[in-house]
N, C-alpha and C. Protein backbone atom coordinates (compact mmCIF):
# COMPACT_ATOMS: atom_id res chain seq x y z
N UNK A 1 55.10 -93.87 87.20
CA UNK A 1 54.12 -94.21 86.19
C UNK A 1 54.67 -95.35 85.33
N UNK A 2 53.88 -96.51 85.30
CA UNK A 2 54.58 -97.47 84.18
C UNK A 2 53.70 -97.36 82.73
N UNK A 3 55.13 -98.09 81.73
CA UNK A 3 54.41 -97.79 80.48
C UNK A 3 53.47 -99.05 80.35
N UNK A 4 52.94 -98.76 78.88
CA UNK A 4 52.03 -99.41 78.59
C UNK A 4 52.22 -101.11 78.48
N UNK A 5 53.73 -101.14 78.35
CA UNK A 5 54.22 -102.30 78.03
C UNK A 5 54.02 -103.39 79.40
N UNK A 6 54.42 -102.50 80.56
CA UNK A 6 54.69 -102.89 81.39
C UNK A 6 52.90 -103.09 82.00
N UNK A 7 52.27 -102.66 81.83
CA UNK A 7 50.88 -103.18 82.03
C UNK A 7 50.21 -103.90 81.74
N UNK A 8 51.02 -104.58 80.31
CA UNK A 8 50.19 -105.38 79.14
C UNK A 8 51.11 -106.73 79.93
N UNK A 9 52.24 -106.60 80.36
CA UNK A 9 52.92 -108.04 80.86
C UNK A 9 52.21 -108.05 82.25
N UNK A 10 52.14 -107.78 83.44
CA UNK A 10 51.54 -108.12 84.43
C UNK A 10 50.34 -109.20 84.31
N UNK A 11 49.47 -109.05 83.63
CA UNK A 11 48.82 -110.23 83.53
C UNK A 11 49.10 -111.79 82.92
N UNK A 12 50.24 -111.03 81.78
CA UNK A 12 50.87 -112.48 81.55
C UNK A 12 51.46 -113.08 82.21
N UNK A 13 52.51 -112.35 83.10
CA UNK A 13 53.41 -112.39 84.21
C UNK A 13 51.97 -113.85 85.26
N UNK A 14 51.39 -113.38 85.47
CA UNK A 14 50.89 -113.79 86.72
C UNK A 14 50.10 -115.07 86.07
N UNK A 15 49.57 -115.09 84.66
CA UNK A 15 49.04 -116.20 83.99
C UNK A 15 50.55 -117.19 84.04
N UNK A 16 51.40 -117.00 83.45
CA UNK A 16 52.50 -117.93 83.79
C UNK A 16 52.85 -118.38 85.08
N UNK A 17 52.76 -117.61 86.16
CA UNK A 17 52.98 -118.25 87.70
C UNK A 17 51.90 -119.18 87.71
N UNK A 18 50.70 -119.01 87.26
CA UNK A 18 49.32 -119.92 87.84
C UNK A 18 49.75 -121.38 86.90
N UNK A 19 50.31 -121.18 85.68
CA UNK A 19 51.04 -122.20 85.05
C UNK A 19 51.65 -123.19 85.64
N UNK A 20 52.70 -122.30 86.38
CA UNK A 20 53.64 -122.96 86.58
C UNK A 20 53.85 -123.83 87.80
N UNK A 21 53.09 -123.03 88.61
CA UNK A 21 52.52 -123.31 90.00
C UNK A 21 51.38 -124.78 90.03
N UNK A 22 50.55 -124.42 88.73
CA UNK A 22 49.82 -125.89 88.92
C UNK A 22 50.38 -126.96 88.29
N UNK A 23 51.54 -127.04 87.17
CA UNK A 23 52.56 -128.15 87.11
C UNK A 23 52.93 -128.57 88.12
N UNK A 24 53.56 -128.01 89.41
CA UNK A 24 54.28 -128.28 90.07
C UNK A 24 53.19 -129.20 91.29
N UNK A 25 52.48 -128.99 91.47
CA UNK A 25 51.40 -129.18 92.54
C UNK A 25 50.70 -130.62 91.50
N UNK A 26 50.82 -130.86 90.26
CA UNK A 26 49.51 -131.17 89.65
C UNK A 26 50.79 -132.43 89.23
N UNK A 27 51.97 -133.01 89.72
CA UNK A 27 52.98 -134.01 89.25
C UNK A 27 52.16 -135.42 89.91
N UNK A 28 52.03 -136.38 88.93
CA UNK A 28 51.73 -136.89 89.13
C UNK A 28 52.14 -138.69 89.94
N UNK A 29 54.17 -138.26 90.62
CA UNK A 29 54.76 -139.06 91.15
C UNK A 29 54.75 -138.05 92.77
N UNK A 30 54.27 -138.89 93.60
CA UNK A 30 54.44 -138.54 94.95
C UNK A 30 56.27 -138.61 95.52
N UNK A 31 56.20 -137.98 95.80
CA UNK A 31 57.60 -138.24 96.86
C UNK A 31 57.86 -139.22 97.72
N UNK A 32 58.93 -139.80 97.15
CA UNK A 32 58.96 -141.03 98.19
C UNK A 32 60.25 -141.17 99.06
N UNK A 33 60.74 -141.76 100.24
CA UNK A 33 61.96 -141.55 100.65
C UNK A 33 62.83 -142.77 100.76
N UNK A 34 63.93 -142.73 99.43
CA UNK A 34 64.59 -143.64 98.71
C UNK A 34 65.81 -144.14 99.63
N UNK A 35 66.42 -145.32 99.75
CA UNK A 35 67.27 -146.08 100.43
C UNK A 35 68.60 -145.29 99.43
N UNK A 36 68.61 -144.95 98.35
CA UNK A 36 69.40 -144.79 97.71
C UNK A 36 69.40 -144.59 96.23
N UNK A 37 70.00 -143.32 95.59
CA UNK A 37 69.95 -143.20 94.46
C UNK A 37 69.33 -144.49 93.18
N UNK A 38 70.36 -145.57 93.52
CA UNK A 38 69.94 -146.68 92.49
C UNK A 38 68.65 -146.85 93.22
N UNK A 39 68.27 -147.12 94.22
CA UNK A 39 66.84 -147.39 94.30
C UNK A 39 65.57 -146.31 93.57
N UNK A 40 65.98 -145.53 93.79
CA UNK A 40 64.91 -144.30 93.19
C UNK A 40 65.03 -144.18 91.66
N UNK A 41 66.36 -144.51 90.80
CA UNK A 41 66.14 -144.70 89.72
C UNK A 41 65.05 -146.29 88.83
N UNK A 42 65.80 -147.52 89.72
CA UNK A 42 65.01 -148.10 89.15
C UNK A 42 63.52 -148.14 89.59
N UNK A 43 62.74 -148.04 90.90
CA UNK A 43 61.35 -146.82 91.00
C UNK A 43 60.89 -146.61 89.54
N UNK A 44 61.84 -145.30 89.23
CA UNK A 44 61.32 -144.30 87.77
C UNK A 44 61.34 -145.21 86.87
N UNK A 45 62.55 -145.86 86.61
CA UNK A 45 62.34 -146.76 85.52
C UNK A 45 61.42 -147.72 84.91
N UNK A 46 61.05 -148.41 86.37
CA UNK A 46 59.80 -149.56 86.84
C UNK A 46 58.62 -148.66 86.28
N UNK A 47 58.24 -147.95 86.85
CA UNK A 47 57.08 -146.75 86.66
C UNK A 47 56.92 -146.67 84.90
N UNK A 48 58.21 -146.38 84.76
CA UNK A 48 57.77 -145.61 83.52
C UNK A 48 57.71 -147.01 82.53
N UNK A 49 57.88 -148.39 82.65
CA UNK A 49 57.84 -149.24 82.41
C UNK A 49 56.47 -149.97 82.43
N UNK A 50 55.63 -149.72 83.41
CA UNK A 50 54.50 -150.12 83.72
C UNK A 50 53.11 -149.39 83.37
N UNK A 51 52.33 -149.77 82.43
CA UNK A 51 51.41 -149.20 82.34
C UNK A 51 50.16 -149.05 83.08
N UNK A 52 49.23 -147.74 83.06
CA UNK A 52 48.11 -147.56 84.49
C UNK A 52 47.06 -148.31 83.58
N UNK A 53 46.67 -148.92 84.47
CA UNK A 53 45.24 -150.37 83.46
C UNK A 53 43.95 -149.38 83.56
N UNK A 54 43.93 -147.91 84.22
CA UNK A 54 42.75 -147.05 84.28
C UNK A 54 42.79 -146.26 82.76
N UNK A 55 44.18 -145.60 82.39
CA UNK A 55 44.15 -144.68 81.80
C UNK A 55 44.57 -145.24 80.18
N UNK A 56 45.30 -146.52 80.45
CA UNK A 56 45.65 -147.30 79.38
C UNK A 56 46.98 -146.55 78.60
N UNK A 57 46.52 -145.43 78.45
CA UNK A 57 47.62 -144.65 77.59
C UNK A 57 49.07 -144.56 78.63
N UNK A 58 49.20 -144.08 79.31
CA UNK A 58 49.71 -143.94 80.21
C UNK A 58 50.65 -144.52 81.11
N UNK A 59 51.67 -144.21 81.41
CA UNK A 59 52.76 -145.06 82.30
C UNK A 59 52.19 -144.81 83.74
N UNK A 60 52.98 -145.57 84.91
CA UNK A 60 52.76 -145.42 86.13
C UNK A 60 52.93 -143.95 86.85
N UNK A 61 54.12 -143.97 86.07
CA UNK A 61 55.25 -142.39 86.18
C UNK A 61 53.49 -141.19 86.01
N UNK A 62 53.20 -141.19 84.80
CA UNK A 62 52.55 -140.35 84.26
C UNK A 62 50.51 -140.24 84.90
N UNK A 63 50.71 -141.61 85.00
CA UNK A 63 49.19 -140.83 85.75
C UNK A 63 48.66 -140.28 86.95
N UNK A 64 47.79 -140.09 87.03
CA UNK A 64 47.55 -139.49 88.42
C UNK A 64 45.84 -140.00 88.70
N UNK A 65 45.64 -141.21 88.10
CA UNK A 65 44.49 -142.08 88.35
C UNK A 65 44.86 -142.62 89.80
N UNK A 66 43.88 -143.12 91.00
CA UNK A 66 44.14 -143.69 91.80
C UNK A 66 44.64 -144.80 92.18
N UNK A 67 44.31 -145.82 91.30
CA UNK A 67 45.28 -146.89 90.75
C UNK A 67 46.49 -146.70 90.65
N UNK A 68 46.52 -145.96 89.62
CA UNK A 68 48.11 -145.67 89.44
C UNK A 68 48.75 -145.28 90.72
N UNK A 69 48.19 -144.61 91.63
CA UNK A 69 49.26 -143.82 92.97
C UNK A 69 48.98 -145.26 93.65
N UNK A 70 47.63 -146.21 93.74
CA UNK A 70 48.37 -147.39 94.64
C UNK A 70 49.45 -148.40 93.97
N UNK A 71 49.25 -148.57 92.65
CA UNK A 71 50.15 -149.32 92.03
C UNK A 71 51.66 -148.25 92.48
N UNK A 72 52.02 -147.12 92.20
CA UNK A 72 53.34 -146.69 92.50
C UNK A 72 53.73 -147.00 94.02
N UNK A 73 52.73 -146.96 95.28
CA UNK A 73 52.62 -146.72 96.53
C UNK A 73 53.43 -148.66 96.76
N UNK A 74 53.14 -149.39 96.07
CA UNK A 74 52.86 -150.82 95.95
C UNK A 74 54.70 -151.17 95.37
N UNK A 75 54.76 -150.85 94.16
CA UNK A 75 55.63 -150.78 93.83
C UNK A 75 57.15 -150.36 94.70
N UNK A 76 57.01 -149.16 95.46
CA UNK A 76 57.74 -148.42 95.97
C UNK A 76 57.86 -149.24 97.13
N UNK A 77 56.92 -149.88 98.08
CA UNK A 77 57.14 -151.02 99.08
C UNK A 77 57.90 -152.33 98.58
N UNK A 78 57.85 -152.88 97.35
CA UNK A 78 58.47 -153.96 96.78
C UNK A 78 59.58 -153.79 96.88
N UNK A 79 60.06 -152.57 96.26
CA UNK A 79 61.21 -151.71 96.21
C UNK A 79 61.84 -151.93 97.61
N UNK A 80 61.44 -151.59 98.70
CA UNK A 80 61.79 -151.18 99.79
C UNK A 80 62.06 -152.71 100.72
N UNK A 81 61.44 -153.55 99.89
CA UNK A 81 61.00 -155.25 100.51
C UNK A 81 62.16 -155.52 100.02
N UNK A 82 63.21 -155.10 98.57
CA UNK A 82 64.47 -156.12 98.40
C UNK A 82 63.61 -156.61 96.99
N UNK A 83 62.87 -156.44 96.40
CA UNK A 83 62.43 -157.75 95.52
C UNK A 83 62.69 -156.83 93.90
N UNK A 84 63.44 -157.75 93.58
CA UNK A 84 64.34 -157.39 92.04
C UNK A 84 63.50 -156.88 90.93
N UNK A 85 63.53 -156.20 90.25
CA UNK A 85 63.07 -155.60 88.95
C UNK A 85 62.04 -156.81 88.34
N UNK A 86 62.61 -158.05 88.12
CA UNK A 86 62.09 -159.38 87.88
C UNK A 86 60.75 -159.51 88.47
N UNK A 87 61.02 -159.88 89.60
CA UNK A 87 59.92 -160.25 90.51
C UNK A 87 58.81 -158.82 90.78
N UNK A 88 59.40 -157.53 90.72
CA UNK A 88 58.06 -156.82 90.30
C UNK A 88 57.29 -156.79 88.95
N UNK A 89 57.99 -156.99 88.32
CA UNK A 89 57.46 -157.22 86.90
C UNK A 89 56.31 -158.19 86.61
N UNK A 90 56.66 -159.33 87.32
CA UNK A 90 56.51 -160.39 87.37
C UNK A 90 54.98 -160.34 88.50
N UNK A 91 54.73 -159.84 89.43
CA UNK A 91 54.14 -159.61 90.31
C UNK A 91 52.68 -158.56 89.63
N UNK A 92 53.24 -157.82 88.93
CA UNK A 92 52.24 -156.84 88.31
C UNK A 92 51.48 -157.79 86.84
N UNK A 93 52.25 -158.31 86.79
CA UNK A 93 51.63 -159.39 85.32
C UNK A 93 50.74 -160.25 85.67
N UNK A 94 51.27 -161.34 86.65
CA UNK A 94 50.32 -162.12 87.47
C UNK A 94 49.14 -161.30 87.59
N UNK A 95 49.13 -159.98 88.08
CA UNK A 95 47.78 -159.19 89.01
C UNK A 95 47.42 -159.03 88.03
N UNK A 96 47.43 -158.26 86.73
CA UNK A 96 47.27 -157.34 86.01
C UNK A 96 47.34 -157.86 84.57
N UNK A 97 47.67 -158.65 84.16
CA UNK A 97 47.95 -159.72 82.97
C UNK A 97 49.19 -158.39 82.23
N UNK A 98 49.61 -159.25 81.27
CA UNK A 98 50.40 -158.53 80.39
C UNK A 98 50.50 -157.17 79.83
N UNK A 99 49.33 -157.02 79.57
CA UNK A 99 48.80 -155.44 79.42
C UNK A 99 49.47 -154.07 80.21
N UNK A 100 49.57 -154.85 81.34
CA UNK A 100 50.36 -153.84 82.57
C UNK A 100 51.94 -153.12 81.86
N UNK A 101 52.30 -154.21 80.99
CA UNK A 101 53.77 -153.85 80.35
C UNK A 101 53.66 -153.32 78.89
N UNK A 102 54.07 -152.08 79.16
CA UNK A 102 54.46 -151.45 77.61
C UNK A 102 55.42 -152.27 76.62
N UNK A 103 56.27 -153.03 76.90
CA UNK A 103 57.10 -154.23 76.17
C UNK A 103 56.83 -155.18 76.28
N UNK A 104 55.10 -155.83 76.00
CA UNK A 104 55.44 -157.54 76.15
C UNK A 104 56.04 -158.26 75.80
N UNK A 105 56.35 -159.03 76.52
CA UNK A 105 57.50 -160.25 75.78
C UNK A 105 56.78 -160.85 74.34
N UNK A 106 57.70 -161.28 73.64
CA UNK A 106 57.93 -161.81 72.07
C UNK A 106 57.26 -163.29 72.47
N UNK A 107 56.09 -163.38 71.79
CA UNK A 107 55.23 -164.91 72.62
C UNK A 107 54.12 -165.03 71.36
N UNK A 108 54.19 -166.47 71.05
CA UNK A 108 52.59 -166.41 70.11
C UNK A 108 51.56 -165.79 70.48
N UNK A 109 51.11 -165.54 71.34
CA UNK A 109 49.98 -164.00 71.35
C UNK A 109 49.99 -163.05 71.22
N UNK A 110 51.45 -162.81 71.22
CA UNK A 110 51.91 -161.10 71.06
C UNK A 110 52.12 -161.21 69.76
N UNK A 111 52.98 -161.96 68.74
CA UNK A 111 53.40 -161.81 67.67
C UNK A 111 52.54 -160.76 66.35
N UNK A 112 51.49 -160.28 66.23
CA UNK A 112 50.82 -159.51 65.58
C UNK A 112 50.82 -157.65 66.38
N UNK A 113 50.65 -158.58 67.83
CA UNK A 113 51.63 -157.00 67.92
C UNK A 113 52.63 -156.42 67.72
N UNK A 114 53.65 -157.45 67.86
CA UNK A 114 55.10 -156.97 67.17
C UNK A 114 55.47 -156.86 66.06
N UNK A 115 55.00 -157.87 65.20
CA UNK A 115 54.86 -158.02 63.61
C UNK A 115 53.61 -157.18 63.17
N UNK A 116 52.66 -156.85 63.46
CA UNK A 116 52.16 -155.85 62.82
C UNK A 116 52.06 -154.61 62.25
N UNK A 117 52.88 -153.75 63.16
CA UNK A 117 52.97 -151.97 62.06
C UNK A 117 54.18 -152.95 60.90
N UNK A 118 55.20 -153.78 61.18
CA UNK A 118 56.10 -154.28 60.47
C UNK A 118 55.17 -154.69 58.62
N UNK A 119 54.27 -155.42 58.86
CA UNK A 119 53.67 -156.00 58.17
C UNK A 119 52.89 -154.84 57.52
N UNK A 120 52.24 -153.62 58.23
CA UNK A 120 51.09 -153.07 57.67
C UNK A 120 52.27 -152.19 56.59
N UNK A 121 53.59 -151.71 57.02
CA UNK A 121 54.55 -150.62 56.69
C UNK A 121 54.91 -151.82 55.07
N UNK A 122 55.24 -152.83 54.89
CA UNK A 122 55.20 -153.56 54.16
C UNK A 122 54.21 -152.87 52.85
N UNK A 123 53.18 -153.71 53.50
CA UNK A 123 51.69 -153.46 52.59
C UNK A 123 52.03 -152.28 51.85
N UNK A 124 51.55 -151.38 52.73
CA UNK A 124 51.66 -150.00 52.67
C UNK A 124 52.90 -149.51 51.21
N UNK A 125 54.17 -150.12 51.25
CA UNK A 125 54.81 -149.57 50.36
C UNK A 125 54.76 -150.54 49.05
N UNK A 126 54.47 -151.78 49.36
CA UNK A 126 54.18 -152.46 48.20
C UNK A 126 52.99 -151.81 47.25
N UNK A 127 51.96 -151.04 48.05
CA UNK A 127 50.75 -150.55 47.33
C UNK A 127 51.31 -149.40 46.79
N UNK A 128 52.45 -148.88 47.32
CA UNK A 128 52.96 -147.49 46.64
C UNK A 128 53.58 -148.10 45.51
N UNK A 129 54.29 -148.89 45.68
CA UNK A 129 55.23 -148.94 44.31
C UNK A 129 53.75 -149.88 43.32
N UNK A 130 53.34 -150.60 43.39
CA UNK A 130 51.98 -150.75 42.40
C UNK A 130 51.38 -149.80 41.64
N UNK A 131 51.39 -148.59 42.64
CA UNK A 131 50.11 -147.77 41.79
C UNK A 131 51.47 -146.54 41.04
N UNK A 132 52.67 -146.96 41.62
CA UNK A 132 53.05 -145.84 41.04
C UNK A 132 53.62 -146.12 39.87
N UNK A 133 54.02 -147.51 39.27
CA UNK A 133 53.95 -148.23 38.15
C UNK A 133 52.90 -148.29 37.58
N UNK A 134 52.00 -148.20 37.73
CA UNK A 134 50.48 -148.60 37.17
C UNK A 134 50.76 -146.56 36.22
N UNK A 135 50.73 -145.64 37.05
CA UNK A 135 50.88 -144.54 36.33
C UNK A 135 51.84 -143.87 35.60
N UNK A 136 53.03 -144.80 35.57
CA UNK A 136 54.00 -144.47 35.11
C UNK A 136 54.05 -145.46 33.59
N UNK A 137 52.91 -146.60 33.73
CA UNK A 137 52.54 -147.35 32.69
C UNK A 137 51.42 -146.28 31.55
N UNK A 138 50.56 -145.52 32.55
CA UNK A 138 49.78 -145.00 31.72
C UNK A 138 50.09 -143.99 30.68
N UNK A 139 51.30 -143.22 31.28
CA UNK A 139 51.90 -142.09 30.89
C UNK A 139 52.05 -142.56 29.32
């Protein structure tokens, strides 16, 4: 006879396998078969470097948009072609414009992206110390 305890976990028990089971099934990097450790790291690296132009939010690594598995599928042949970190980079920008890269390069079009939280974090504390003089005037 089991106790009560042990009746009340069985369903959790088995809610955690269905968990865990659809993480594992639900990854959104296919298996690929690597020439060699350094090759499969820079892969991940590249991936997680490259953003999916479907999901926007999202690295290569991380989606599981169809794009994204041909862009990794694509990638992983470049990989396999010899062609340097550079030249994929470089290859996905051309296709894909800049956007493709979570780090664009430092360039007069980018500059408000890079200088901007900089600038807003600025603002932002200059308006603090204003108003907090302004009430420390009223006092």
């Amino acid at each position: 006879m089991t106790t009560n305890l042990q009746q009340a976990a069985r369903p959790l028990a088995w809610l955690l396998i269905l968990l865990l089971s659809g993480s594992v099934l639900g990854s959104a990097i296919e298996p690929y078969d690597f020439e060699s450790e350094l090759q499969e790291k820079r892969f991940q690296a590249l991936a997680e470097e490259l953003r999916c132009t479907v999901c926007q939010n999202q690295s290569l690594a991380d989606s599981d948009a169809p794009l994204a598995r041909d862009l990794r599928q694509e990638l992983f042949r470049m990989l396999q072609d010899g062609r340097s970190d550079l030249e994929i980079r470089q290859f996905m920008v051309d296709r894909y414009g800049e956007f493709v890269l979570y780090r664009p390069p430092v360039a007069g079009h980018t500059l408000l992206l890079w200088g901007g939280p900089l600038a807003l974090l600025l603002i932002g504390l200059i308006a603090a110390v204003i108003v907090i003089r302004k009430r420390r005037q009223a006092l």
